[in-house]
Protein backbone atom coordinates (compact mmCIF):
# COMPACT_ATOMS: atom_id res chain seq x y z
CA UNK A 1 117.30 125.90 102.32
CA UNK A 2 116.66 122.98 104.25
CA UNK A 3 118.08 120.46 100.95
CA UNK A 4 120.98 122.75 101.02
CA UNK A 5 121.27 122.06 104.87
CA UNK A 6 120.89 118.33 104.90
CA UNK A 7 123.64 118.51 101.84
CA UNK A 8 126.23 120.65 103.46
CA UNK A 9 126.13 120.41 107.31
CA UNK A 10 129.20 118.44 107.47
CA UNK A 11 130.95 120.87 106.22
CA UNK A 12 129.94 123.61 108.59
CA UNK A 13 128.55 122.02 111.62
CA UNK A 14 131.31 120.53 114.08
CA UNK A 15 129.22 118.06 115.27
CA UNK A 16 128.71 114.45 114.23
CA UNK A 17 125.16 112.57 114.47
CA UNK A 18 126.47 109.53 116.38
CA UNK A 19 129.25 111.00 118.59
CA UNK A 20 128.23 110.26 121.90
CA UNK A 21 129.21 112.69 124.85
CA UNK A 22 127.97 111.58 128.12
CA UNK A 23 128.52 114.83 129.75
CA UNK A 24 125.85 116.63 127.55
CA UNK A 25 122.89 113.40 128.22
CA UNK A 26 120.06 115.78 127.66
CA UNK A 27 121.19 118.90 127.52
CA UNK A 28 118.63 121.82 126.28
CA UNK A 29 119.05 124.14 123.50
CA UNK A 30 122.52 126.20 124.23
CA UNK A 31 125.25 127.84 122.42
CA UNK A 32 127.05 124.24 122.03
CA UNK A 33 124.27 122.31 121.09
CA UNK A 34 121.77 124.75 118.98
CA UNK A 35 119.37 122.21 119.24
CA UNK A 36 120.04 120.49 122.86
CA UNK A 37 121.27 116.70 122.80
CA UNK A 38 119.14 113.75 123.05
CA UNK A 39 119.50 110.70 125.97
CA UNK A 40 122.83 109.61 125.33
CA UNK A 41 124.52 112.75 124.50
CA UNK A 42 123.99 112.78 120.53
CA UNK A 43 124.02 116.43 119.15
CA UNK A 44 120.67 117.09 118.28
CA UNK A 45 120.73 119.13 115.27
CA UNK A 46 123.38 117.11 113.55
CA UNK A 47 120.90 113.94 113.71
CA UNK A 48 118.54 116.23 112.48
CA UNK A 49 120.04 117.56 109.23
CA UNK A 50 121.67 113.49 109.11
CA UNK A 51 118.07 112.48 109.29
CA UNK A 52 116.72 114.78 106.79
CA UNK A 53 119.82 113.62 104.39
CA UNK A 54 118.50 110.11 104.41
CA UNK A 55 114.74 110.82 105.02
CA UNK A 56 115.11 112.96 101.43
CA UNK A 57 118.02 109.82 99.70
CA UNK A 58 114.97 107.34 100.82
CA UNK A 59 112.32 109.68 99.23
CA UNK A 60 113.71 110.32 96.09
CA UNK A 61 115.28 107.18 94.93
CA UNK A 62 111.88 105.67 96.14
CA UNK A 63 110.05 107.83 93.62
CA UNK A 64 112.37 107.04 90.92
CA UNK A 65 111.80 103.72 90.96
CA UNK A 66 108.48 103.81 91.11
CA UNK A 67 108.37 106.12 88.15
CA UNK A 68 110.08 104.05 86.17
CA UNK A 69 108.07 101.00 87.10
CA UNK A 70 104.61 102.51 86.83
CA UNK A 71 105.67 104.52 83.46
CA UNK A 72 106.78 101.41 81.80
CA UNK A 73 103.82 99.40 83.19
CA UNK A 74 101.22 102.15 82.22
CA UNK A 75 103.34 102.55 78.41
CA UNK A 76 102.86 99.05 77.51
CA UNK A 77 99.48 98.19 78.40
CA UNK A 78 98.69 100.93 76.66
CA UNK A 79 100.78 100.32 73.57
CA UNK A 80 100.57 96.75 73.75
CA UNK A 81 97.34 95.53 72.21
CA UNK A 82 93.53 94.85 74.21
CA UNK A 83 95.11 91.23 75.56
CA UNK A 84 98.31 93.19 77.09
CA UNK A 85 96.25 95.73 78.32
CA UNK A 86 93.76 93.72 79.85
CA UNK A 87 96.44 91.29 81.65
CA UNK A 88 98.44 94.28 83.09
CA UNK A 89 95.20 96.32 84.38
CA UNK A 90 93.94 93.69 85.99
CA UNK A 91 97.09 93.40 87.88
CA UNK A 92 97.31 97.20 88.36
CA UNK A 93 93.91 96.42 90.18
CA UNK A 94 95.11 94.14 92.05
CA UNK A 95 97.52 96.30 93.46
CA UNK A 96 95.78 99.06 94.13
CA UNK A 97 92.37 97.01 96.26
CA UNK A 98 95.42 95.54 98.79
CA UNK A 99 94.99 98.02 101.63
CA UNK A 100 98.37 99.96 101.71
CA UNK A 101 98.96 100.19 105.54
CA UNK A 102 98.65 96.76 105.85
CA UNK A 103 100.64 95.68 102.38
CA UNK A 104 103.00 98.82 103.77
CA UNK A 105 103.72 96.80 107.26
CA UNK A 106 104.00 93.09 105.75
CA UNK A 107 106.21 94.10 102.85
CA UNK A 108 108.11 96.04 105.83
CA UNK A 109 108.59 93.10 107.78
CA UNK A 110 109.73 90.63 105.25
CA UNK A 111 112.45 93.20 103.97
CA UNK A 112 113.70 94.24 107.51
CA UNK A 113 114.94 97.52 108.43
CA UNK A 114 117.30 99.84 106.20
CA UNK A 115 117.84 102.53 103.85
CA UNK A 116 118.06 99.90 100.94
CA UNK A 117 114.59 97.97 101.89
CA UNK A 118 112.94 100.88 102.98
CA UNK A 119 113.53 102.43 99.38
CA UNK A 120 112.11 99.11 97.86
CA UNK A 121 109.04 98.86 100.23
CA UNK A 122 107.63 102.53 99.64
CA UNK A 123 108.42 102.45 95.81
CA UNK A 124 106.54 98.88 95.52
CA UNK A 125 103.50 100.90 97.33
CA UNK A 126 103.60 104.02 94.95
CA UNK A 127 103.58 102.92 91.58
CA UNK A 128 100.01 101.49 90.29
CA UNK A 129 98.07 104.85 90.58
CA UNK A 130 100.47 106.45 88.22
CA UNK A 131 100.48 103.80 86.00
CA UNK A 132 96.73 104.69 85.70
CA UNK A 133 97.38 107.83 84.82
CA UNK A 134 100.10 107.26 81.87
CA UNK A 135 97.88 104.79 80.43
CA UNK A 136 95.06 107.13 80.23
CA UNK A 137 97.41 109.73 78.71
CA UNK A 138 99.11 107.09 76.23
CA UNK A 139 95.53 105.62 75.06
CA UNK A 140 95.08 109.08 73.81
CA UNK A 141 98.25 109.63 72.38
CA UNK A 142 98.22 106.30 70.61
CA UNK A 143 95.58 107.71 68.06
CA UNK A 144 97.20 110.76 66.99
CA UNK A 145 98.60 111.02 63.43
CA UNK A 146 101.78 110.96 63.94
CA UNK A 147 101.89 107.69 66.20
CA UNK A 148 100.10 106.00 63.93
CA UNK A 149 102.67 107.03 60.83
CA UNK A 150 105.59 105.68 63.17
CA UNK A 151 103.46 102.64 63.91
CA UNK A 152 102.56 102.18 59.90
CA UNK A 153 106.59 102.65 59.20
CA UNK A 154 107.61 99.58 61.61
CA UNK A 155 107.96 101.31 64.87
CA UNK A 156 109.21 98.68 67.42
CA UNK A 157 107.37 99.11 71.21
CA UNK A 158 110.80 100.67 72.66
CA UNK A 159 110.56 103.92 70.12
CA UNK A 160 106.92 104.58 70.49
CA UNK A 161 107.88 104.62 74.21
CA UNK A 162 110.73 106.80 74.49
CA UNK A 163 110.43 108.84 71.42
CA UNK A 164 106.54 109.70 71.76
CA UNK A 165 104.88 108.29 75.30
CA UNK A 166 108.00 110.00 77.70
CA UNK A 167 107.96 113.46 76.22
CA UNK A 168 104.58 113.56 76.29
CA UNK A 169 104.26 112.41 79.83
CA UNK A 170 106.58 114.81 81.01
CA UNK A 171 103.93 117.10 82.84
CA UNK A 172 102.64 113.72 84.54
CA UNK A 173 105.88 112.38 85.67
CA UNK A 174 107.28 115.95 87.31
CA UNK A 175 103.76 116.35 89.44
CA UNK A 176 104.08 113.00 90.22
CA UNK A 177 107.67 112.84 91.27
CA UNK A 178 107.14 116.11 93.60
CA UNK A 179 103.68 115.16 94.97
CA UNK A 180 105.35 111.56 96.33
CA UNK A 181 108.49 113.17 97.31
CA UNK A 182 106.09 114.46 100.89
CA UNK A 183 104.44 111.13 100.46
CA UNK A 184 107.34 108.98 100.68
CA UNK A 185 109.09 110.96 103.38
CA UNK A 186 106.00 110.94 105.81
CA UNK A 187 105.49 106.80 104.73
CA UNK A 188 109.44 106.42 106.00
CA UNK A 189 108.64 108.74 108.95
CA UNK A 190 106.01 105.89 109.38
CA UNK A 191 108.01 103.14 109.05
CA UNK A 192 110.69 104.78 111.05
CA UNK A 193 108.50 105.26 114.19
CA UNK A 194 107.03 101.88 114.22
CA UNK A 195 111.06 100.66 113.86
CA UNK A 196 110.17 99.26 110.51
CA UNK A 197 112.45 101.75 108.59
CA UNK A 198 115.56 103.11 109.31
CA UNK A 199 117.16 101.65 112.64
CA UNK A 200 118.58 103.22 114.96
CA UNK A 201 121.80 104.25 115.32
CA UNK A 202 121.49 105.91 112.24
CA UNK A 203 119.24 108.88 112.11
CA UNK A 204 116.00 109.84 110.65
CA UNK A 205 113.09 112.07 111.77
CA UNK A 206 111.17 108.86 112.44
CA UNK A 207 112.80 106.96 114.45
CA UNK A 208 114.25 110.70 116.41
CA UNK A 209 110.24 110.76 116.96
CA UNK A 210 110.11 107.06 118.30
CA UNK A 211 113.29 107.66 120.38
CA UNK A 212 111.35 110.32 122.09
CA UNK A 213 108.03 109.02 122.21
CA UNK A 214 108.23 108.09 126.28
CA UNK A 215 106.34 110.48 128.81
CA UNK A 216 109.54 111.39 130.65
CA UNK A 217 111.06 112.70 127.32
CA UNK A 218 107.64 114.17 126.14
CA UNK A 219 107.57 116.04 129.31
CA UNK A 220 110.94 116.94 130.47
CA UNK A 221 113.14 117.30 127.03
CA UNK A 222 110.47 118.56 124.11
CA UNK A 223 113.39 119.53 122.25
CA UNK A 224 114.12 115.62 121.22
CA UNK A 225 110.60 115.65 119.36
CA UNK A 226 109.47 119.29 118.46
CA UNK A 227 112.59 119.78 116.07
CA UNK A 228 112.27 116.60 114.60
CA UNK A 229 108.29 116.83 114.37
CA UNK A 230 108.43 120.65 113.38
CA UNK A 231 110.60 120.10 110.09
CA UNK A 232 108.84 116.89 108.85
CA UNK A 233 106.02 118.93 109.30
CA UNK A 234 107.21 122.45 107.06
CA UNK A 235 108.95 119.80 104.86
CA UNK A 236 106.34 117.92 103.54
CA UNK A 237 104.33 120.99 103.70
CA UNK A 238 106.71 122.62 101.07
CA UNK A 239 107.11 120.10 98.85
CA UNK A 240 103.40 119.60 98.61
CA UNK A 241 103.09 123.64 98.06
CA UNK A 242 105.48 122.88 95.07
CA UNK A 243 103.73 120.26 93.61
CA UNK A 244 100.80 121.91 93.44
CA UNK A 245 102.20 125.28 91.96
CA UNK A 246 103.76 122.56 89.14
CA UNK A 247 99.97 121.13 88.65
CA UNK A 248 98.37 124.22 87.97
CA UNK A 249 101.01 125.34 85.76
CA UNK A 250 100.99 122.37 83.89
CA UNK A 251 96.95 122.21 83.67
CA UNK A 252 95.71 123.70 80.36
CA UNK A 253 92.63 125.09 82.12
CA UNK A 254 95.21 127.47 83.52
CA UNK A 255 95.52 129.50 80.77
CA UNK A 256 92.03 129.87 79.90
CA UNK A 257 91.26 131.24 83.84
């Protein structure tokens, strides 16, 4: 419901997330505006659903980036010989020691605000721990029979990749992708608030939440944050419900309980 929302509200709702209407400057929930209107007299709900259309683009092209980085990375190290695989793990490790808020917040401030450098900052942060994981997975694969025929017949690196390591990386990939969907939203939520994300005038649930973060606006209009806070919250709560209902169906132990 709420992907179908984000996706189709211009079509339904009459209002636009940056129309400004100075007569309706904080205006509580009503028949006009479902959702009340924030301090300059944008329409509440349709920055919401605008918010959670970019908060979601951000997300998702983040993850797919980062799952094509950390599959490829993961594929060859573990395809490409001990001297590849040593090189690129020791950079994987590298990575992954840099503390991520504070590689999160430089690599934030050197790209500057944005749907386009957000997207590059979070998927830069995501990829090394699955990289970890399709290595482990490809190491394993790497000895079965019928890699090794394709390998003894002059396999290049490209065909052992797509033809054996994707399909059987699949499960990986799809548990992944859904588990760092909620990730990546709440890290631009992050960003967002701090105003090292998406900047204002266009709309996303973090920086609704740091346009509402003063006293007078926590106190005398809760409508400008509760909305905002209440479906970041049940969104990333969803998704995470997914991804876990995708884990356990993909886990062979699963079948045996």
């Amino acid at each position: 419901p709420i992907l179908l929302a984000v996706s189709t509200y211009s079509l339904w709702w009459p209002f636009s997330p940056n129309a400004i209407d100075l007569r309706a400057i904080n205006k509580g929930p009503s028949a006009v505006h479902w959702l009340g209107s924030d301090g300059v007299g944008r329409d509440v709900m349709a920055r919401l659903l605008q918010g959670g259309r970019i908060s979601l683009l951000v997300a998702v092209c983040s993850v797919a980036i980062s799952i094509v980085i950390g599959f490829l990375v993961g594929a060859v190290a573990s395809f490409g010989g001990r001297l590849v695989d040593g090189t690129v793990m020791r950079f994987v490790d590298l990575a992954m020691t840099l503390p991520p808020v504070i590689f999160l917040l430089v690599l934030a401030s050197i790209a500057g605000t944005g749907i386009a450098p957000t997207i590059l900052v979070i998927s830069l942060l995501s990829w090394p721990v699955l990289s970890r994981m399709v290595r482990a997975r490809l190491l394993e694969l790497r000895e079965r029979d019928f890699v090794v025929a394709a390998r003894g017949m002059g396999a290049g690196l490209p065909h052992l990749l797509f033809r054996h390591g994707l399909p059987n990386c699949i499960d990986i990939l799809v548990v992944y992708a859904t588990l760092q969907i909620a990730n990546a939203i709440l890290l631009e939520a992050g960003l967002s608030f701090l105003g090292l994300g998406i900047a204002p005038p266009e709309a996303s649930w973090g920086n609704m939440l740091n346009l509402a973060r003063s006293t007078v606006v926590l106190e005398q209009y809760p409508w400008q944050w509760m909305f905002p806070g209440a479906v970041l919250v049940l969104t990333v709560l969803a998704i995470n419900f997914i991804g876990d209902g995708l884990r356990d169906a993909f886990d062979p132990r699963s079948d045996l309980n």
